[in-house]
C-alpha atoms as a PDB file:
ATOM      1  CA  UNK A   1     -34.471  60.407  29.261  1.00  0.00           C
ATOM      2  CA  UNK A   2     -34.643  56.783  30.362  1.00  0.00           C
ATOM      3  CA  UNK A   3     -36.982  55.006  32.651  1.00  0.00           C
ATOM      4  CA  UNK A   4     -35.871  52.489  34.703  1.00  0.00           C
ATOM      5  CA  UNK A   5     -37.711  49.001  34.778  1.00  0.00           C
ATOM      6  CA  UNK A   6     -38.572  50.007  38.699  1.00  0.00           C
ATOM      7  CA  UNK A   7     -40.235  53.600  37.868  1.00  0.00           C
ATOM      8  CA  UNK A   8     -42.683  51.421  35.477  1.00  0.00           C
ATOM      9  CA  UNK A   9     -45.371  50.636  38.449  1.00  0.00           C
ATOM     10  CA  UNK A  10     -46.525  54.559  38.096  1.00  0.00           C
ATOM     11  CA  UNK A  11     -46.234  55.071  34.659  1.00  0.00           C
ATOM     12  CA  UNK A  12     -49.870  54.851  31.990  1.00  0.00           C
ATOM     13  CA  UNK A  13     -51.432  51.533  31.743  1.00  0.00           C
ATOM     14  CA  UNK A  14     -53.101  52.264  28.935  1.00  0.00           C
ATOM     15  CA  UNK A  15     -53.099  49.837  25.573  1.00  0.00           C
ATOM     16  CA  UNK A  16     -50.271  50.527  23.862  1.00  0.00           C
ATOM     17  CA  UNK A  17     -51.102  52.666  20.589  1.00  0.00           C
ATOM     18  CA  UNK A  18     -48.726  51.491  18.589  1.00  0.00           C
ATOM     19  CA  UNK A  19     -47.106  47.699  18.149  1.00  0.00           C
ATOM     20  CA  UNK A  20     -44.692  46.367  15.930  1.00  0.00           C
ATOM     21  CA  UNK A  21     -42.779  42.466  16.213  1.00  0.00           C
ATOM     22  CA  UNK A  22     -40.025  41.438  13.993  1.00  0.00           C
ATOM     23  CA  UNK A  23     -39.438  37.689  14.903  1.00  0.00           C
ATOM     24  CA  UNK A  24     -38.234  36.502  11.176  1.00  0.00           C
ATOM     25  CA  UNK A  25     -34.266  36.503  10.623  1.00  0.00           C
ATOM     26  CA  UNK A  26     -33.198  39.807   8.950  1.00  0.00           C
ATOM     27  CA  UNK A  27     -32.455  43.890   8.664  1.00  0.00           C
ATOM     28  CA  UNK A  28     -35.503  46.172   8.796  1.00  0.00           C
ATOM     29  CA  UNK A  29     -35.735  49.623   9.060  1.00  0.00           C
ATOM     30  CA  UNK A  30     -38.170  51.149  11.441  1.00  0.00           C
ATOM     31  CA  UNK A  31     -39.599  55.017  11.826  1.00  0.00           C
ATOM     32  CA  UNK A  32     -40.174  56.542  15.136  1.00  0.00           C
ATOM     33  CA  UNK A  33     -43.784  57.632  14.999  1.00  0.00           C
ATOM     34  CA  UNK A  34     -45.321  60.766  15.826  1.00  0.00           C
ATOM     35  CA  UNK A  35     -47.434  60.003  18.466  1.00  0.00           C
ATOM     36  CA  UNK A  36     -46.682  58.575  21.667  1.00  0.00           C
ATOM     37  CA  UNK A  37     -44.814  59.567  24.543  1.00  0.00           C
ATOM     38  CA  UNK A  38     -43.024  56.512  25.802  1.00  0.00           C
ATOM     39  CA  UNK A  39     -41.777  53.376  24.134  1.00  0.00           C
ATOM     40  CA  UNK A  40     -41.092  50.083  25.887  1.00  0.00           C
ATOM     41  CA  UNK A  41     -38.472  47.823  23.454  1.00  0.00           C
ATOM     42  CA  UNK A  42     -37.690  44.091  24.502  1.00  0.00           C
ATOM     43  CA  UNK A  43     -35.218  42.086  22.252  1.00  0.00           C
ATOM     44  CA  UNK A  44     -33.959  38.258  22.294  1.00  0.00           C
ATOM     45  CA  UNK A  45     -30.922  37.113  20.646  1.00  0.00           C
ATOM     46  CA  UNK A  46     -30.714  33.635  18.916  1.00  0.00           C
ATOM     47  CA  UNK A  47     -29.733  30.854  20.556  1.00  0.00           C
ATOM     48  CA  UNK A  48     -26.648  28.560  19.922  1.00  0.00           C
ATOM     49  CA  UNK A  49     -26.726  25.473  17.862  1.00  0.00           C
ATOM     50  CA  UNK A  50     -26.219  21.611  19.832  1.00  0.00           C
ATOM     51  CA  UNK A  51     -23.090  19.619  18.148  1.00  0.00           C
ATOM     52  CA  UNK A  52     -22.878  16.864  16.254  1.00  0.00           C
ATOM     53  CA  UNK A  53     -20.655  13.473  16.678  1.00  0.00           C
ATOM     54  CA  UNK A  54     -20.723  11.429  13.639  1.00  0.00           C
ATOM     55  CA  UNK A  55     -20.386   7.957  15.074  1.00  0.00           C
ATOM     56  CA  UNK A  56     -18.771   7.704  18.661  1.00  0.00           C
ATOM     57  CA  UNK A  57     -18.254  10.463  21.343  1.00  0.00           C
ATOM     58  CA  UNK A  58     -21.063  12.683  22.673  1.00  0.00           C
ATOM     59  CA  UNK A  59     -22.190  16.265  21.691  1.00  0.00           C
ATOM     60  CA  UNK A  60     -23.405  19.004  23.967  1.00  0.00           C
ATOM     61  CA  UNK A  61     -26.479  21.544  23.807  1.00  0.00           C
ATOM     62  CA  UNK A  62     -26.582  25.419  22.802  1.00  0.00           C
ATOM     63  CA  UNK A  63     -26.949  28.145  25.128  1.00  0.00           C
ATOM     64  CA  UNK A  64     -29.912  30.083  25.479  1.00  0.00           C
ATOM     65  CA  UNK A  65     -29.950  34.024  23.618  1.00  0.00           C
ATOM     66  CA  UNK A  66     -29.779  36.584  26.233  1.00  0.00           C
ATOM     67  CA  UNK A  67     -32.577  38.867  26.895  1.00  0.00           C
ATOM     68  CA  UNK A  68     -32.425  43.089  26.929  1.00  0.00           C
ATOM     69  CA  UNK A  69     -35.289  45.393  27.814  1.00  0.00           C
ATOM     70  CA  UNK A  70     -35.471  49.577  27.752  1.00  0.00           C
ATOM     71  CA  UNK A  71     -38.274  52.146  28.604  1.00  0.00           C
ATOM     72  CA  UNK A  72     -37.834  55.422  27.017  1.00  0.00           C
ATOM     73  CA  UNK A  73     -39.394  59.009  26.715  1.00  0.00           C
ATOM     74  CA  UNK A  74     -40.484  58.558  22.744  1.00  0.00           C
ATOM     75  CA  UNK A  75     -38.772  62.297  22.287  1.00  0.00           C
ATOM     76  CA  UNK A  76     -35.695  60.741  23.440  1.00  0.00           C
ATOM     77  CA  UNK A  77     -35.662  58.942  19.943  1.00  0.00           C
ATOM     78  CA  UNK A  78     -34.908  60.720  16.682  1.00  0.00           C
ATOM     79  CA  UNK A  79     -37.024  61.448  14.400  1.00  0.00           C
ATOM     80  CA  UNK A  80     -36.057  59.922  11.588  1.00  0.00           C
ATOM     81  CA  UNK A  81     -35.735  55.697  10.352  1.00  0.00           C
ATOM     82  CA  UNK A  82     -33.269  53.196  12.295  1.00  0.00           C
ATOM     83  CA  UNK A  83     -31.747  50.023  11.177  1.00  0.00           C
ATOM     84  CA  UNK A  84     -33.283  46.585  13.315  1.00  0.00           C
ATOM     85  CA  UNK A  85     -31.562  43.216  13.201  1.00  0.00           C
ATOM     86  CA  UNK A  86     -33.218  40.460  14.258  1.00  0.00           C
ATOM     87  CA  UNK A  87     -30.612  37.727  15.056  1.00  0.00           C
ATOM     88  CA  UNK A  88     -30.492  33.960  13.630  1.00  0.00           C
ATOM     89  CA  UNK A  89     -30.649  31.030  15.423  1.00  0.00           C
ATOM     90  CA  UNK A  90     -27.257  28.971  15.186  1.00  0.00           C
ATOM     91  CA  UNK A  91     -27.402  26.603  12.365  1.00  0.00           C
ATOM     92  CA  UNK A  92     -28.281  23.020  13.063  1.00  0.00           C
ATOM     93  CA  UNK A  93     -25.014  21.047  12.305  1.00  0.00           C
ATOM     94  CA  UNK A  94     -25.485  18.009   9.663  1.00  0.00           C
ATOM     95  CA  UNK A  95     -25.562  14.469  10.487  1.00  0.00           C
ATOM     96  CA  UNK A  96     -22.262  12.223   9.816  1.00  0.00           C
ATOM     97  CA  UNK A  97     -19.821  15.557  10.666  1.00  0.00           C
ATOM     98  CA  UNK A  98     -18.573  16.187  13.851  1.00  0.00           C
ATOM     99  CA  UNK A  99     -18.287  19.661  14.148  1.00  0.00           C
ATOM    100  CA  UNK A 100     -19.405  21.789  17.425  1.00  0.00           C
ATOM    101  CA  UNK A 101     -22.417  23.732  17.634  1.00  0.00           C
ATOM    102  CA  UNK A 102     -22.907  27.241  15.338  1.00  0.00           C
ATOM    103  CA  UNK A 103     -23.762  30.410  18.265  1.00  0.00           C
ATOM    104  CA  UNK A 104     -26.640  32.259  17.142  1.00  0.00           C
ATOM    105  CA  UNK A 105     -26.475  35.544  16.411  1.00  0.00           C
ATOM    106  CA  UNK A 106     -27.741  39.232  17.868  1.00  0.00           C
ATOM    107  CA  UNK A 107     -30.668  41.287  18.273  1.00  0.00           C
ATOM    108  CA  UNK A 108     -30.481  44.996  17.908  1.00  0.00           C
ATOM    109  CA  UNK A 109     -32.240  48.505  17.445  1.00  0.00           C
ATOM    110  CA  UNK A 110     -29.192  51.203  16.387  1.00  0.00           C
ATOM    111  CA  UNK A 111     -29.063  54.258  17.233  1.00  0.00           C
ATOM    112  CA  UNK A 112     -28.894  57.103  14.461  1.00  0.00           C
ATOM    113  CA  UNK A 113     -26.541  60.474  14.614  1.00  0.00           C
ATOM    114  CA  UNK A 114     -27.404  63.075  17.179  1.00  0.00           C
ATOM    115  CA  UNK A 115     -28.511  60.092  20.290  1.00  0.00           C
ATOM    116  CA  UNK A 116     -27.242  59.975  23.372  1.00  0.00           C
ATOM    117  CA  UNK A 117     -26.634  55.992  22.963  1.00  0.00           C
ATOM    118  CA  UNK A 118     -23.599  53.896  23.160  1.00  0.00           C
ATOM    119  CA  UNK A 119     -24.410  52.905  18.930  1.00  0.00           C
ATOM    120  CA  UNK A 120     -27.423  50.472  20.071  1.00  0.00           C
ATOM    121  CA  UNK A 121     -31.029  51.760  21.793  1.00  0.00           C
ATOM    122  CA  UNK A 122     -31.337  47.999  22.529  1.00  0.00           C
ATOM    123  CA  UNK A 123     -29.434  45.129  22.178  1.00  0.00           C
ATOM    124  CA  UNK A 124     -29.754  41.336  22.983  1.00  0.00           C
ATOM    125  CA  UNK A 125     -26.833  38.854  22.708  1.00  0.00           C
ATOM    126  CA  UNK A 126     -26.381  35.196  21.481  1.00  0.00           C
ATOM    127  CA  UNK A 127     -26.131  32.033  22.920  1.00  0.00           C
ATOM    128  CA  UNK A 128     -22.836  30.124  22.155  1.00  0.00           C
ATOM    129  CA  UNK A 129     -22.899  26.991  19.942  1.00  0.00           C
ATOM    130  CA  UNK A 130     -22.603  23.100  22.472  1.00  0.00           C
ATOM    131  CA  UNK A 131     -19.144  21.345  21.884  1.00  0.00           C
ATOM    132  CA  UNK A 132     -18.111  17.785  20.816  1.00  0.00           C
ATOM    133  CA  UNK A 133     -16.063  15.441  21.783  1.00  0.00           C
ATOM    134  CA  UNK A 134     -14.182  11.934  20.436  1.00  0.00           C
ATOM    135  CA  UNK A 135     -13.407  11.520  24.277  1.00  0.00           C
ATOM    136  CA  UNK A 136     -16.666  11.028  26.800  1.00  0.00           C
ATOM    137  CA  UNK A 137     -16.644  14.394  28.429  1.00  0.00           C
ATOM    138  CA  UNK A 138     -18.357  17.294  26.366  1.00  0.00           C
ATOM    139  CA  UNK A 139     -19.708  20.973  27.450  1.00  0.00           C
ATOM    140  CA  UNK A 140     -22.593  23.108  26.880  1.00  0.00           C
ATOM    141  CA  UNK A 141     -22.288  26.413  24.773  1.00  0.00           C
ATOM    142  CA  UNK A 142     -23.136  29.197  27.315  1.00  0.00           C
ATOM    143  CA  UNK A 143     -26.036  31.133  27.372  1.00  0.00           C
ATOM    144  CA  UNK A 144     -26.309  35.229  25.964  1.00  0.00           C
ATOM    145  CA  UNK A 145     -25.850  37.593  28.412  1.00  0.00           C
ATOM    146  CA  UNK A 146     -27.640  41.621  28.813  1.00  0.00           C
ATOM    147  CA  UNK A 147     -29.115  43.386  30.849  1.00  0.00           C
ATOM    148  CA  UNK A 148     -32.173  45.380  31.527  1.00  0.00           C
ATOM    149  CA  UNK A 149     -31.105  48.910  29.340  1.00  0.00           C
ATOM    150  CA  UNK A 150     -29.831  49.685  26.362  1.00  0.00           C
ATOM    151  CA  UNK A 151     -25.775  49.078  27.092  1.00  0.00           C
ATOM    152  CA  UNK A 152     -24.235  45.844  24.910  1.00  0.00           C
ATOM    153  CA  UNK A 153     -23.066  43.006  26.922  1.00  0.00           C
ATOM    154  CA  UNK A 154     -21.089  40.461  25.916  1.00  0.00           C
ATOM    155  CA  UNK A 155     -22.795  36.967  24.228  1.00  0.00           C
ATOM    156  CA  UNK A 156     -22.075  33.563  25.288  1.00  0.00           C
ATOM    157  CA  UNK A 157     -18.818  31.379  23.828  1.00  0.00           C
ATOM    158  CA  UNK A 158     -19.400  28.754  22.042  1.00  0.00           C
ATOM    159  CA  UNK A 159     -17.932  25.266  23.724  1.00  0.00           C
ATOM    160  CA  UNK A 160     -14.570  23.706  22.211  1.00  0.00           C
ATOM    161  CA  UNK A 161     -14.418  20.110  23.244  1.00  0.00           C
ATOM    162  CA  UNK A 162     -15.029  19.531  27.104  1.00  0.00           C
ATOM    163  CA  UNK A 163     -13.937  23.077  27.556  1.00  0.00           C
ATOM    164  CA  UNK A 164     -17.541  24.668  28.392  1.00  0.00           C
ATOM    165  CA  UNK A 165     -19.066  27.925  26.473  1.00  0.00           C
ATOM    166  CA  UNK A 166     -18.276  31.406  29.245  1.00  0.00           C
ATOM    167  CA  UNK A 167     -21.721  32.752  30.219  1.00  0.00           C
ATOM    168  CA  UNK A 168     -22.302  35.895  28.151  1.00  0.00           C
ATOM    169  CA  UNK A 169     -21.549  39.238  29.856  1.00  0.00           C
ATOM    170  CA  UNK A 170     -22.056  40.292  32.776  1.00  0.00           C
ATOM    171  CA  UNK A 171     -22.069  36.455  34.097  1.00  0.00           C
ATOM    172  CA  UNK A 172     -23.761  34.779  36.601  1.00  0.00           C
ATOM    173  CA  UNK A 173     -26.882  35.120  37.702  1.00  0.00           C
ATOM    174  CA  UNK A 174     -27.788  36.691  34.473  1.00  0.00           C
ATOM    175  CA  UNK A 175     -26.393  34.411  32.101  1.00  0.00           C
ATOM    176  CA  UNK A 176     -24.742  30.734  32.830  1.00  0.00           C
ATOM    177  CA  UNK A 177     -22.296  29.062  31.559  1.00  0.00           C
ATOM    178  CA  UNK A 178     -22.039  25.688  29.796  1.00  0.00           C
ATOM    179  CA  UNK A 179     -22.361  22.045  31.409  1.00  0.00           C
ATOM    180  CA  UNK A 180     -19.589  19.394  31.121  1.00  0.00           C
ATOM    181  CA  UNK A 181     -20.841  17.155  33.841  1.00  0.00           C
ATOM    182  CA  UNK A 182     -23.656  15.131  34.253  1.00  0.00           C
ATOM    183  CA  UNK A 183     -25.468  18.130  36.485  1.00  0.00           C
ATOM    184  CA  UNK A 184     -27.741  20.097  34.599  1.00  0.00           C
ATOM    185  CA  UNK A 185     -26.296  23.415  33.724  1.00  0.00           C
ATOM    186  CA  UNK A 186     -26.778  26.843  35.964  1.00  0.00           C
ATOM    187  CA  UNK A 187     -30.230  28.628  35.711  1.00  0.00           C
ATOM    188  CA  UNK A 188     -30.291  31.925  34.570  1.00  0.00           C
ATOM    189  CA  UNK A 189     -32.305  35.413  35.072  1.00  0.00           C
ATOM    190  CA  UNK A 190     -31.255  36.091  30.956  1.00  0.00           C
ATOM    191  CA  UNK A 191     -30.104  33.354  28.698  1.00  0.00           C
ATOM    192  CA  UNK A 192     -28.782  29.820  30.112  1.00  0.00           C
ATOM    193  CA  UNK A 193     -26.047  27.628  29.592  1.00  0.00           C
ATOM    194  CA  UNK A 194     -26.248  24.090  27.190  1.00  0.00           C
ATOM    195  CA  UNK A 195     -25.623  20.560  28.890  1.00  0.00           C
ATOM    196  CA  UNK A 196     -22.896  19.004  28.643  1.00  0.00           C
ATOM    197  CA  UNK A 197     -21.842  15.200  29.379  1.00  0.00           C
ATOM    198  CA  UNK A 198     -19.373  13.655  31.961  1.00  0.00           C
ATOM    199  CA  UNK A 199     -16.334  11.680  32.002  1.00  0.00           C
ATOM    200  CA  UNK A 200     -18.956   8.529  32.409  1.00  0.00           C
ATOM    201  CA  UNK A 201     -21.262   9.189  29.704  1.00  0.00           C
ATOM    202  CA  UNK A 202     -23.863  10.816  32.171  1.00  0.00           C
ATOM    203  CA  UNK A 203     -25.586  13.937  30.705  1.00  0.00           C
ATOM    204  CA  UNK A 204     -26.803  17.030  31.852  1.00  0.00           C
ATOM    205  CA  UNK A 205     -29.955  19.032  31.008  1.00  0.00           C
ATOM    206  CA  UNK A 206     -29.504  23.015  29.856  1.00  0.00           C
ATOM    207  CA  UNK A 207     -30.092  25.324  32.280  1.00  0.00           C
ATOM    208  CA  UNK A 208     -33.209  27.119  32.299  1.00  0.00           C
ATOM    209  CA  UNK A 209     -34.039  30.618  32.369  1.00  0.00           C
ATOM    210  CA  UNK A 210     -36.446  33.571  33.274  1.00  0.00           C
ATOM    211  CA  UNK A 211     -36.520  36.249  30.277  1.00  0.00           C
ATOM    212  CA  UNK A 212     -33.642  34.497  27.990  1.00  0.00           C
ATOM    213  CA  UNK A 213     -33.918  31.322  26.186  1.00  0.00           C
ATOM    214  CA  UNK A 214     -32.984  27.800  27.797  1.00  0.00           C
ATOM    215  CA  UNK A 215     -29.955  25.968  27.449  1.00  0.00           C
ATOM    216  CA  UNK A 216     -29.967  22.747  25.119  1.00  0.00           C
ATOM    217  CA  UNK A 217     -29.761  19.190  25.942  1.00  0.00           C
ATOM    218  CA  UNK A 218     -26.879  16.856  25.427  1.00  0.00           C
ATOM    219  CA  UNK A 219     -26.551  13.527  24.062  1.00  0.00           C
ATOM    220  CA  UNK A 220     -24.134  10.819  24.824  1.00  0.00           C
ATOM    221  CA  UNK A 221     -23.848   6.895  24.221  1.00  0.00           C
ATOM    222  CA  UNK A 222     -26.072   6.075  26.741  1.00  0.00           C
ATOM    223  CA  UNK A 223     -29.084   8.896  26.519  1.00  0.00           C
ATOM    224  CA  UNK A 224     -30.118  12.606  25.642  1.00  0.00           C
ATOM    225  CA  UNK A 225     -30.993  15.182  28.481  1.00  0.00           C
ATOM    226  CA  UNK A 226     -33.655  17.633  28.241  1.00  0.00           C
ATOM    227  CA  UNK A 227     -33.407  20.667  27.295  1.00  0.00           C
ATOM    228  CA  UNK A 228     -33.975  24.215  29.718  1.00  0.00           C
ATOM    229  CA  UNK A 229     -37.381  25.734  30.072  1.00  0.00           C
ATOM    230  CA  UNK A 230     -37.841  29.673  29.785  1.00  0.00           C
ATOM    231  CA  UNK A 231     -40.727  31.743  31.280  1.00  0.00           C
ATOM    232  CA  UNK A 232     -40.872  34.312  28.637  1.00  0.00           C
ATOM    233  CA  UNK A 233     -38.894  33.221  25.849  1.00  0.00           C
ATOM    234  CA  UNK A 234     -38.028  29.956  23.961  1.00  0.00           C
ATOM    235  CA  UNK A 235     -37.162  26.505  25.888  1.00  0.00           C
ATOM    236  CA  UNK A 236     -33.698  24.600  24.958  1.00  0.00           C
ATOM    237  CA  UNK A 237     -34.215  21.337  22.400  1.00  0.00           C
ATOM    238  CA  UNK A 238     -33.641  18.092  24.023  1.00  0.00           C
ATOM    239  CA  UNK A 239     -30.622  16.060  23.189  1.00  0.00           C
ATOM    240  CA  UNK A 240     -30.521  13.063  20.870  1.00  0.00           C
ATOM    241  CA  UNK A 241     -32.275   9.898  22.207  1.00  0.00           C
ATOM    242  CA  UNK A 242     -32.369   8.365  18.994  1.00  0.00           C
ATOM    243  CA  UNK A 243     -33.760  10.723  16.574  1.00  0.00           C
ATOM    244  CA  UNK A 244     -31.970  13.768  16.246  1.00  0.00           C
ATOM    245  CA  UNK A 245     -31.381  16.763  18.673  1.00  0.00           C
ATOM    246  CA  UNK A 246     -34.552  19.184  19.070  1.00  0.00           C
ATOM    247  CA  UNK A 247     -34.337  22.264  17.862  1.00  0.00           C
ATOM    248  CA  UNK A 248     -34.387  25.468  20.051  1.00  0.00           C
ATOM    249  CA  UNK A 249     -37.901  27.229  20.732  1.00  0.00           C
ATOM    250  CA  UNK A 250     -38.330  30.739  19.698  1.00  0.00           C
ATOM    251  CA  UNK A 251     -37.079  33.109  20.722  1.00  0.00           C
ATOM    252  CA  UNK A 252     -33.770  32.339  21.583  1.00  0.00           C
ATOM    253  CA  UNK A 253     -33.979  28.668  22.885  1.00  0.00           C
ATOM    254  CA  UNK A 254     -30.618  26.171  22.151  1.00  0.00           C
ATOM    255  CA  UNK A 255     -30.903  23.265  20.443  1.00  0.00           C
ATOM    256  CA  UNK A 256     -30.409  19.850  21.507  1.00  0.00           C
ATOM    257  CA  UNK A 257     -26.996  17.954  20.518  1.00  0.00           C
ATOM    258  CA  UNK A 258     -26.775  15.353  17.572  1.00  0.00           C
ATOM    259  CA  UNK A 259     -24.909  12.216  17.415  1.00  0.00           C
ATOM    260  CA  UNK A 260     -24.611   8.753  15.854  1.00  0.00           C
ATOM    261  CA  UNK A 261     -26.250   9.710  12.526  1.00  0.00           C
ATOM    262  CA  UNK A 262     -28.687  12.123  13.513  1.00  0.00           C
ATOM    263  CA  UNK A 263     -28.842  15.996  13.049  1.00  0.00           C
ATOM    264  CA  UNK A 264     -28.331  18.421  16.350  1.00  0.00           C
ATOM    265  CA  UNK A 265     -30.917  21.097  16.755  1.00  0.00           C
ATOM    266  CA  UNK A 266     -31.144  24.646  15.462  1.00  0.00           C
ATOM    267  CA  UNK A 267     -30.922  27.493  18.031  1.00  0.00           C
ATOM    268  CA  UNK A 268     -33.982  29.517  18.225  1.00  0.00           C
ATOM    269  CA  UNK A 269     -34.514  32.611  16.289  1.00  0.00           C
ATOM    270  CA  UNK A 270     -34.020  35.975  17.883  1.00  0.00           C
ATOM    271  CA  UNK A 271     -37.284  38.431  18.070  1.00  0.00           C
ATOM    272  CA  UNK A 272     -37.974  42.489  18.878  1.00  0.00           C
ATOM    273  CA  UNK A 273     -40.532  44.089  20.136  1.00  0.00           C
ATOM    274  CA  UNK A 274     -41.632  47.718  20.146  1.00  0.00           C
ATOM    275  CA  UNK A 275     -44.537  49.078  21.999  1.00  0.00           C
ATOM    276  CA  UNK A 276     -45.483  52.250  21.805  1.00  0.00           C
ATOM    277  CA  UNK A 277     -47.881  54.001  24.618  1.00  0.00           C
ATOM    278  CA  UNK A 278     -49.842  57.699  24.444  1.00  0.00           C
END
């Protein structure tokens, strides 16, 4: 049986009795307990990775990771132990190589044999890697999408170029896409869009976002941009103003773009969370 995020104003507000976080980069295996009767999962992809220009051009931010929530009956889960994944942030690209931003990767609880799940009890997406550019105009990667239940959505694209990243399944408002212009890039409910830069070397600031991480900042000859705030998740890196992009807060923030000598910024790491209420 699921419980949708509206029926939760009824439900126990007791302390949860059992509480487990996974926030480091890896597989684990976790066992449904014994006792309880509901659980409450929340999961945040990583975020996408800013580019890098290695002398001129400009380089744009990483989208946020999306953002995926689920209350279930505990009996509605298996007995039994289930694989978790907790989802890298994209990899900061290396100073001196133009090369566009690495997306992060997913967050996920699977399900086991015998559930009534489409493979995943929870799953958050990624944000796509920023792009880069020789030219002046660059784009933002876009941000993760999901949604509030267990059903996969699609994760942001990574930006090629001036071509910005698509916002990650199901699209606007819950996830944005990338910037290429000098306006910041779209807020988001779940994970938000990079910046990108415009035709005149103008940048925009990555979009920011509710539950998913914010977009990264951009960087072109002129300046860096800022990077997206979140609410309950990581904010985006800034952009490079002369040191290096910012990396991506955790969870699921996107880094800040590079250029010029200097690094971009990591994506933020993904995180899960399992409550567990009697």
């Amino acid at each position: 049986m699921f419980i949708a995020p509206g029926d939760r104003a009824g439900r126990k507000r007791n302390i949860p009795v059992n509480v487990q976080v996974f926030s480091t980069p890896g597989t684990y295996q976790w066992a449904r307990p014994s006792a309880g009767t509901l659980v409450y999962l929340r999961a945040w992809g990583g975020g996408g990775a800013g580019a890098v220009r290695a002398t001129t051009g400009n380089a744009g931010g990483g989208g946020g990771g999306g953002y995926s929530e689920t209350w279930l009956q505990l009996s509605a889960l298996k007995v039994g132990t289930r694989l978790i994944h907790v989802g890298v942030g994209g990899i900061a690209g290396t100073a001196g190589i133009s090369l566009d931003g690495a997306a992060g990767a997913t967050t996920f609880m699977a399900a086991i044999s015998g559930e009534t799940f489409d493979n995943y009890v929870v799953y958050a997406t990624a944000g796509g890697g920023g792009g880069q550019n020789s030219a002046s105009t660059v784009a933002g990667g876009g941000g993760g999408g999901g949604n509030a239940s267990w059903r996969v959505s699609g994760g942001g694209d990574s930006a090629v170029g001036a071509t910005p990243g698509a916002a990650g399944s199901p699209g606007s408002p819950l996830a944005t896409a990338g910037g290429n212009s000098a306006t910041a890039a779209g807020d988001a409910l779940y994970g938000a869009g990079g910046g990108g830069v415009s035709s005149g070397n103008a940048v925009g600031a990555g979009g920011n976002a509710v539950y998913g991480g914010g977009g990264g900042g951009s960087t072109s000859s002129v300046s860096g941009s800022s990077g997206g705030s979140s609410a309950f998740a990581g904010a985006g890196g800034a952009g490079d103003s002369g040191s290096g992009g910012v990396a991506g807060s955790n969870p699921g923030g996107g880094g800040g773009g590079g250029r010029n000598g200097h690094a971009s910024g990591a994506g933020g790491n993904g995180r899960l969370e399992i409550y567990v209420f009697a």
